[in-house]
N, C-alpha and C. Protein backbone atom coordinates (compact mmCIF):
# COMPACT_ATOMS: atom_id res chain seq x y z
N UNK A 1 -42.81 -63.18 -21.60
CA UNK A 1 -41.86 -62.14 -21.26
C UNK A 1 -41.64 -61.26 -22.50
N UNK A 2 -41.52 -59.85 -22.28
CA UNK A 2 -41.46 -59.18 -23.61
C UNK A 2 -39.85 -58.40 -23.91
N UNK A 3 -39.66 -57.92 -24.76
CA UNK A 3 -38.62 -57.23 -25.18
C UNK A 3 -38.43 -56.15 -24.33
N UNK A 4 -37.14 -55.35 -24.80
CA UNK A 4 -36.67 -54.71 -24.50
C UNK A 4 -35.48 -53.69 -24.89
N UNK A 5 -35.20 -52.31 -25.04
CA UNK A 5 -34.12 -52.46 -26.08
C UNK A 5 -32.85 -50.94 -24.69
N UNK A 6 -31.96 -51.39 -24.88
CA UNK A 6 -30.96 -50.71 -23.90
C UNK A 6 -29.94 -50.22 -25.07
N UNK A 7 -29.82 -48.94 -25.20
CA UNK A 7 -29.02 -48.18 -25.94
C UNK A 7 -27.65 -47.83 -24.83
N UNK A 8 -26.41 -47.91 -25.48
CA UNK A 8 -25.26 -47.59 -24.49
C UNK A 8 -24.84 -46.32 -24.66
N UNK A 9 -23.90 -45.51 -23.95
CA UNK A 9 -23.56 -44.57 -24.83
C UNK A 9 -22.26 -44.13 -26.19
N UNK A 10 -22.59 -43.28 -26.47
CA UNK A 10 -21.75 -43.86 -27.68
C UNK A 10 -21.82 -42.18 -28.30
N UNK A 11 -20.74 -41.50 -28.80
CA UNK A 11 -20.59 -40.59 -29.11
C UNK A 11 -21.05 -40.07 -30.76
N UNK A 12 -20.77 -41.31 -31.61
CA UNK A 12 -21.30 -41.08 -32.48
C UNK A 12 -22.67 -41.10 -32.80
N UNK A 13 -23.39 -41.81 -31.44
CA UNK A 13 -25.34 -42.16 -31.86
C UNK A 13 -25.52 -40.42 -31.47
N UNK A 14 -24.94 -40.33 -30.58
CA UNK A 14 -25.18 -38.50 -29.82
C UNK A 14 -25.22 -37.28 -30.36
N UNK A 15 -23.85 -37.54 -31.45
CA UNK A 15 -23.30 -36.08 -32.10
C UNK A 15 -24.08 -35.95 -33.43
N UNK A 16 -24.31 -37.36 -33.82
CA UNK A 16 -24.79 -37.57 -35.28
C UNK A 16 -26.40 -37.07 -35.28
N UNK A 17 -26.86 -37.25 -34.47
CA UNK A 17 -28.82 -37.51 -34.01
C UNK A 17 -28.73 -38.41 -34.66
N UNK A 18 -28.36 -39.74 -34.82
CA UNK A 18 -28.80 -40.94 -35.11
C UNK A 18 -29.53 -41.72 -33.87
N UNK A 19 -29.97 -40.85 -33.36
CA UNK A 19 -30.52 -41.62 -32.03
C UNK A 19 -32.25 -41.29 -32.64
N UNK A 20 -32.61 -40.31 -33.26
CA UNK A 20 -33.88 -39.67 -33.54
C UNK A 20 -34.47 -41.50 -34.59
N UNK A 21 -33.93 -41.59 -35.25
CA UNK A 21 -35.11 -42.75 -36.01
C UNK A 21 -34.66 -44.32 -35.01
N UNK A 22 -33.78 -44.35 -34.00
CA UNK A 22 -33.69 -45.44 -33.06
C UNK A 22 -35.15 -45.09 -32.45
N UNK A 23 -35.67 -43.98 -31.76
CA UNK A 23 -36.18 -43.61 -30.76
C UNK A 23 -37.61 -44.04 -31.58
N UNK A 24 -37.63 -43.69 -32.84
CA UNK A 24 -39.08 -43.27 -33.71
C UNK A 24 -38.99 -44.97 -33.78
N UNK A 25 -38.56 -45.90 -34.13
CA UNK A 25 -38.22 -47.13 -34.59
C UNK A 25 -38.90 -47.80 -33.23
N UNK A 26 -38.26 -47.87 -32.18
CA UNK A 26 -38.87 -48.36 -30.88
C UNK A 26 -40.21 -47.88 -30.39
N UNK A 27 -40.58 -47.13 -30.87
CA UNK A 27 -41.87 -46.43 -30.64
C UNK A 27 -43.09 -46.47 -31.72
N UNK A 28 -42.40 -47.28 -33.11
CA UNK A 28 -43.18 -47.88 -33.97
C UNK A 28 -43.45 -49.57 -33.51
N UNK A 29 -42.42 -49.93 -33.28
CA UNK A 29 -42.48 -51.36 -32.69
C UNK A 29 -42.92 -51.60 -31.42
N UNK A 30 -43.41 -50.11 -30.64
CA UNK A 30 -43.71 -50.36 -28.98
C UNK A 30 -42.77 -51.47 -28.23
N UNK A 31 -41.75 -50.75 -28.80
CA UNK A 31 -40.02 -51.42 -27.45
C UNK A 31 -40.29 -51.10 -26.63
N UNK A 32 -40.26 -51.22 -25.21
CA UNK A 32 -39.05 -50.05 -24.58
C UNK A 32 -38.14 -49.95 -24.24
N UNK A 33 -37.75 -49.05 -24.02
CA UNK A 33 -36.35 -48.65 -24.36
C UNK A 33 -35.69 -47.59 -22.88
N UNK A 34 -34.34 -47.87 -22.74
CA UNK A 34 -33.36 -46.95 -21.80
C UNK A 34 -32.80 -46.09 -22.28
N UNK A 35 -32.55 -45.34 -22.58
CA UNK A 35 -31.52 -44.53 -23.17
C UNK A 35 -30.36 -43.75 -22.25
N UNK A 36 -29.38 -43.46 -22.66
CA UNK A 36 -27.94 -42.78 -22.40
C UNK A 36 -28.27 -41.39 -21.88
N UNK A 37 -29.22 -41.08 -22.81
CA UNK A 37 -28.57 -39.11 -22.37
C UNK A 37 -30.57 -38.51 -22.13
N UNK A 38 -30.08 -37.98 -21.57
CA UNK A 38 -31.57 -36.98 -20.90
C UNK A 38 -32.41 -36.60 -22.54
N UNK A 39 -31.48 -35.84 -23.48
CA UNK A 39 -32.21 -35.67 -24.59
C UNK A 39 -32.77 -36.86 -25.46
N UNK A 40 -32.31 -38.22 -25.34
CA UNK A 40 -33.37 -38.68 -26.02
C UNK A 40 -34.89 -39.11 -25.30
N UNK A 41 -34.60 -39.24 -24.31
CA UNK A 41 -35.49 -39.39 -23.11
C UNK A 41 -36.97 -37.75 -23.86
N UNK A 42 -36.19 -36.57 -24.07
CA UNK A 42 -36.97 -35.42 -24.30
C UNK A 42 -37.77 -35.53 -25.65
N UNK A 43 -36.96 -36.91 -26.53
CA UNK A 43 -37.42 -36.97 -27.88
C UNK A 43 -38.21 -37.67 -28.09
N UNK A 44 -38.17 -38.59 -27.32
CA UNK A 44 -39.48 -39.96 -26.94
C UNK A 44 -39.52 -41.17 -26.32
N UNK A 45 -38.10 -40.94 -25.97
CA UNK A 45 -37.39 -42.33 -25.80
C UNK A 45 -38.37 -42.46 -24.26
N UNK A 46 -38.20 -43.66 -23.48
CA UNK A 46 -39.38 -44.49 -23.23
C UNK A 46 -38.59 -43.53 -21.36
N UNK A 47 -37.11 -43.82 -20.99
CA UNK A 47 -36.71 -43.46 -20.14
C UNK A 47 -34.86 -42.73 -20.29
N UNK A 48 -34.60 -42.17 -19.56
CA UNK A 48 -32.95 -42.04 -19.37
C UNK A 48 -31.98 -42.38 -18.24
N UNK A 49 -31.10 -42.85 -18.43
CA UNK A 49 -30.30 -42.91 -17.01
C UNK A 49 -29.24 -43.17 -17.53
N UNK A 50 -28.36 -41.68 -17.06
CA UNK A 50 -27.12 -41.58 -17.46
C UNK A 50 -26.30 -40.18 -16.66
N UNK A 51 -25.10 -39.93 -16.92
CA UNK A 51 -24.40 -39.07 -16.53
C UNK A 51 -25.23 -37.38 -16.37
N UNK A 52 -25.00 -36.94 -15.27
CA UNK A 52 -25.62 -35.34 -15.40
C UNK A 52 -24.57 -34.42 -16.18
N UNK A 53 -24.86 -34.29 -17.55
CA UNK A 53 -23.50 -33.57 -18.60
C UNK A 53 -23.77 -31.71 -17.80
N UNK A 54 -24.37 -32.00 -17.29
CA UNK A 54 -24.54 -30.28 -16.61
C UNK A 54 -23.67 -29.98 -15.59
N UNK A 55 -23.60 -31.33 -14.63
CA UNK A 55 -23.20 -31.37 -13.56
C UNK A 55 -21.36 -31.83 -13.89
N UNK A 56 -21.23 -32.11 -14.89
CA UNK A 56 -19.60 -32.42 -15.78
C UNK A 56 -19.16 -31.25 -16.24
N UNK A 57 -19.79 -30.33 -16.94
CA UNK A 57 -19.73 -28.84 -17.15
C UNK A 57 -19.54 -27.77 -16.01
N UNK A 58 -20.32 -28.07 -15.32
CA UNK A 58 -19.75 -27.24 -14.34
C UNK A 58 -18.81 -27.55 -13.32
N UNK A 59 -17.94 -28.47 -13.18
CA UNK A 59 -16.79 -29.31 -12.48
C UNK A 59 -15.76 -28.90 -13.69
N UNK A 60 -15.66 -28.90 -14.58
CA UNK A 60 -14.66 -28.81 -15.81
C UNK A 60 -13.82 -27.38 -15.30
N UNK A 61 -13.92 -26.30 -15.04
CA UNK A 61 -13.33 -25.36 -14.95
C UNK A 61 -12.42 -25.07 -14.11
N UNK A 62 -12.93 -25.95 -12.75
CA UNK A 62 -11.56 -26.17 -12.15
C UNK A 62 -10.65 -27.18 -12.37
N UNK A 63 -11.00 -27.99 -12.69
CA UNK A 63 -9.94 -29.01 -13.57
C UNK A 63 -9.21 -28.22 -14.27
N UNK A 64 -10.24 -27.50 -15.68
CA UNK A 64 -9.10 -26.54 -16.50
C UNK A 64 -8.00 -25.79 -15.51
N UNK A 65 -8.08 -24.81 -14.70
CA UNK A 65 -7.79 -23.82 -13.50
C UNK A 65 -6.50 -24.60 -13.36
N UNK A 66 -6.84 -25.62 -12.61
CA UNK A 66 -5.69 -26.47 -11.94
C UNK A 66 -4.17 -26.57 -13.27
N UNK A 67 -4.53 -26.75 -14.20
CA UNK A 67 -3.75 -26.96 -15.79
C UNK A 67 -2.84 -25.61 -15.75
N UNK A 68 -3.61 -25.25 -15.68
CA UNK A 68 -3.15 -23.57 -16.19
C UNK A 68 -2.82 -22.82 -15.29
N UNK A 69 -2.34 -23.32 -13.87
CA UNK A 69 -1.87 -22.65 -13.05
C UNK A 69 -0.69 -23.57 -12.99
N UNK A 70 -0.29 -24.53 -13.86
CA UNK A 70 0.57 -25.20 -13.77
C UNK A 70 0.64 -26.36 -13.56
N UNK A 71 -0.18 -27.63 -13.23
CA UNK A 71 -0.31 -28.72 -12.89
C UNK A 71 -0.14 -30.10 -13.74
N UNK A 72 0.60 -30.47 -14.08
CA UNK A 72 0.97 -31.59 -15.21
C UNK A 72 -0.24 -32.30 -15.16
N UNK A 73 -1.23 -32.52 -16.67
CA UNK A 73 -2.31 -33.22 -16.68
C UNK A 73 -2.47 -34.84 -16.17
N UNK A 74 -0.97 -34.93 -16.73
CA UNK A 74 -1.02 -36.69 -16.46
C UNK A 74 -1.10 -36.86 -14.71
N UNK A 75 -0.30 -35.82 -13.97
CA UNK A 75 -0.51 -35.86 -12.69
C UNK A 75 -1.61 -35.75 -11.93
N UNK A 76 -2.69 -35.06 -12.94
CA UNK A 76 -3.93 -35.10 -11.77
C UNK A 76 -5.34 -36.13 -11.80
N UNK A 77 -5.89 -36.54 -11.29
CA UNK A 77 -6.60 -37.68 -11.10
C UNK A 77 -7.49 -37.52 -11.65
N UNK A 78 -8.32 -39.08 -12.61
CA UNK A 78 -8.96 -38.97 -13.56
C UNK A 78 -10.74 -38.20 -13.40
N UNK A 79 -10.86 -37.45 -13.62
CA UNK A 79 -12.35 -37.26 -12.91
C UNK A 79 -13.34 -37.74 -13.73
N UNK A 80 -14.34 -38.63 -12.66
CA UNK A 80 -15.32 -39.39 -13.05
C UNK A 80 -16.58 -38.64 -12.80
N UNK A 81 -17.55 -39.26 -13.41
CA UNK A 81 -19.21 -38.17 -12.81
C UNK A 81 -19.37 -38.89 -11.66
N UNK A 82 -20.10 -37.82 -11.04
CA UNK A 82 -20.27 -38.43 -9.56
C UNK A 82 -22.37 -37.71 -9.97
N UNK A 83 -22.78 -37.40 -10.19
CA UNK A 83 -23.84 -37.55 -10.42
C UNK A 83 -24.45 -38.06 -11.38
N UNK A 84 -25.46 -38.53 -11.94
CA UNK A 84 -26.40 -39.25 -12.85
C UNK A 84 -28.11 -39.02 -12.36
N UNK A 85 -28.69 -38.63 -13.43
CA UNK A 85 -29.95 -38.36 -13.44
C UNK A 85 -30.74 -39.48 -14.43
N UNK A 86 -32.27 -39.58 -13.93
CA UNK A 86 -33.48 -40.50 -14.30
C UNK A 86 -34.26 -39.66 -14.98
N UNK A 87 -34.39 -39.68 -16.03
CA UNK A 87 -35.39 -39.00 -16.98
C UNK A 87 -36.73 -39.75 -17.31
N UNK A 88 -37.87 -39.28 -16.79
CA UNK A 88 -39.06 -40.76 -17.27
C UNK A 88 -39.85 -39.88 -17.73
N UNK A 89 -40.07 -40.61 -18.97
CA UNK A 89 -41.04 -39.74 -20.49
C UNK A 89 -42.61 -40.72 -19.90
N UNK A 90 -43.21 -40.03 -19.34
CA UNK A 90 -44.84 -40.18 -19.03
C UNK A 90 -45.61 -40.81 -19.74
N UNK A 91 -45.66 -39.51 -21.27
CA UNK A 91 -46.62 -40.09 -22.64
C UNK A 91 -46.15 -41.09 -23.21
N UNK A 92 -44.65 -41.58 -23.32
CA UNK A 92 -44.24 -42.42 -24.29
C UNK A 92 -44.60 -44.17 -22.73
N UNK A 93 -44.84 -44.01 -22.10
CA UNK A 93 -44.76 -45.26 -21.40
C UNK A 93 -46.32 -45.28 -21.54
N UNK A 94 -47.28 -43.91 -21.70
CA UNK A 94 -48.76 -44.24 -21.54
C UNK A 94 -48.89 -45.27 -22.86
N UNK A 95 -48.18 -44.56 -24.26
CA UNK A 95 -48.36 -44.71 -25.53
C UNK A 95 -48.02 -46.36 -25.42
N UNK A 96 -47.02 -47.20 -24.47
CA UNK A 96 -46.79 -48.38 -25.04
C UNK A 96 -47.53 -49.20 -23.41
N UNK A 97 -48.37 -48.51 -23.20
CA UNK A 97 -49.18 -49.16 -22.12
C UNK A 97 -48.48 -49.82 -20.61
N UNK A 98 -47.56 -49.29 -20.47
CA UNK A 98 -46.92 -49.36 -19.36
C UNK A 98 -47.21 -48.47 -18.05
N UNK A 99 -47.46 -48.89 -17.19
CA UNK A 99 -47.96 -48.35 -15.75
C UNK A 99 -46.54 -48.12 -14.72
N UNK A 100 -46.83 -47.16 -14.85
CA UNK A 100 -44.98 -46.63 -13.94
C UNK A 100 -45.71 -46.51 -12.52
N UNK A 101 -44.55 -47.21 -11.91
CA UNK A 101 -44.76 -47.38 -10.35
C UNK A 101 -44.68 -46.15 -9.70
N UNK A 102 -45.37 -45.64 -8.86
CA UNK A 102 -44.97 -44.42 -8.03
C UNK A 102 -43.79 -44.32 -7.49
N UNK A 103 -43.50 -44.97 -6.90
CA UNK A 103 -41.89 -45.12 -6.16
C UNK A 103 -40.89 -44.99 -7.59
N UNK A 104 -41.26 -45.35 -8.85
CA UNK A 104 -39.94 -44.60 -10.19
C UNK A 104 -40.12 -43.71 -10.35
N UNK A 105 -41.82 -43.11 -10.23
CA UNK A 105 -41.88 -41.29 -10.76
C UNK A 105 -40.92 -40.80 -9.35
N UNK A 106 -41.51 -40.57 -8.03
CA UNK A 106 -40.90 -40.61 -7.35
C UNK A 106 -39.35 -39.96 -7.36
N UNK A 107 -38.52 -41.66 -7.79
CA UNK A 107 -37.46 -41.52 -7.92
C UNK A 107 -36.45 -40.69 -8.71
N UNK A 108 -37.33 -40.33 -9.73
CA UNK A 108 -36.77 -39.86 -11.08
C UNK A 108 -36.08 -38.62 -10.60
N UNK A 109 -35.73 -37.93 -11.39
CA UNK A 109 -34.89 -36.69 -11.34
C UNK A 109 -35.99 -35.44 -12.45
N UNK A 110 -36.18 -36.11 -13.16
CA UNK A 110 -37.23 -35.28 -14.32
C UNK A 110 -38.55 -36.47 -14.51
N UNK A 111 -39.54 -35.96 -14.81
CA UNK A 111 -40.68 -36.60 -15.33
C UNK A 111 -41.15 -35.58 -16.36
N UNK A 112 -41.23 -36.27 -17.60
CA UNK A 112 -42.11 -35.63 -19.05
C UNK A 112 -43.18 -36.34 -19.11
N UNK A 113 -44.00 -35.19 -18.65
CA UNK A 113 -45.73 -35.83 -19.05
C UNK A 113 -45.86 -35.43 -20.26
């Protein structure tokens, strides 16, 4: 049975790019690896599955709206993501010899060949 490495998310791996020599590191050691956010997935990381921050961005404004037309923050209900996207990096699964099932390309939301 082989390894594996699952990154969580975490604001400081994100804001810092301390995610760039995790990604280079697992890809020297042929890990693979999950990652949190679509961009490391773009950097090499092996796959992504995490929150759609696009789809959080564009929900934010009426939340703001609601504030500022008067609405006590503590009063209004916590909003969670309701979408999440699959990012699957092609070359980096060819590079560590992994054969992706049709039914995950498939599934994915993005594929990077």
């Amino acid at each position: 049975m082989g390894s594996g490495l699952a990154l969580m998310p975490d604001a400081f791996t994100a804001s810092r790019r301390v995610y760039e020599p995790i990604v280079a590191l697992a890809a020297r050691y042929r890990m693979p690896a999950i990652y949190p956010y679509r961009f490391m997935a773009e950097a090499g990381g092996l796959l992504s599955y995490g929150t759609d921050n696009r789809d959080l961005y564009r929900r934010a404004p009426a939340y703001v709206d609601r504030i500022l037309r008067g609405a006590k923050p503590a009063e209004l209900p916590v909003q969670l993501p309701t979408k999440f996207e699959l990012v699957l990096n092609l070359k980096t699964a060819r590079t560590l010899g992994i054969d992706v099932p049709l039914e995950l390309r498939a599934f994915a939301d993005d594929v990077i060949e």
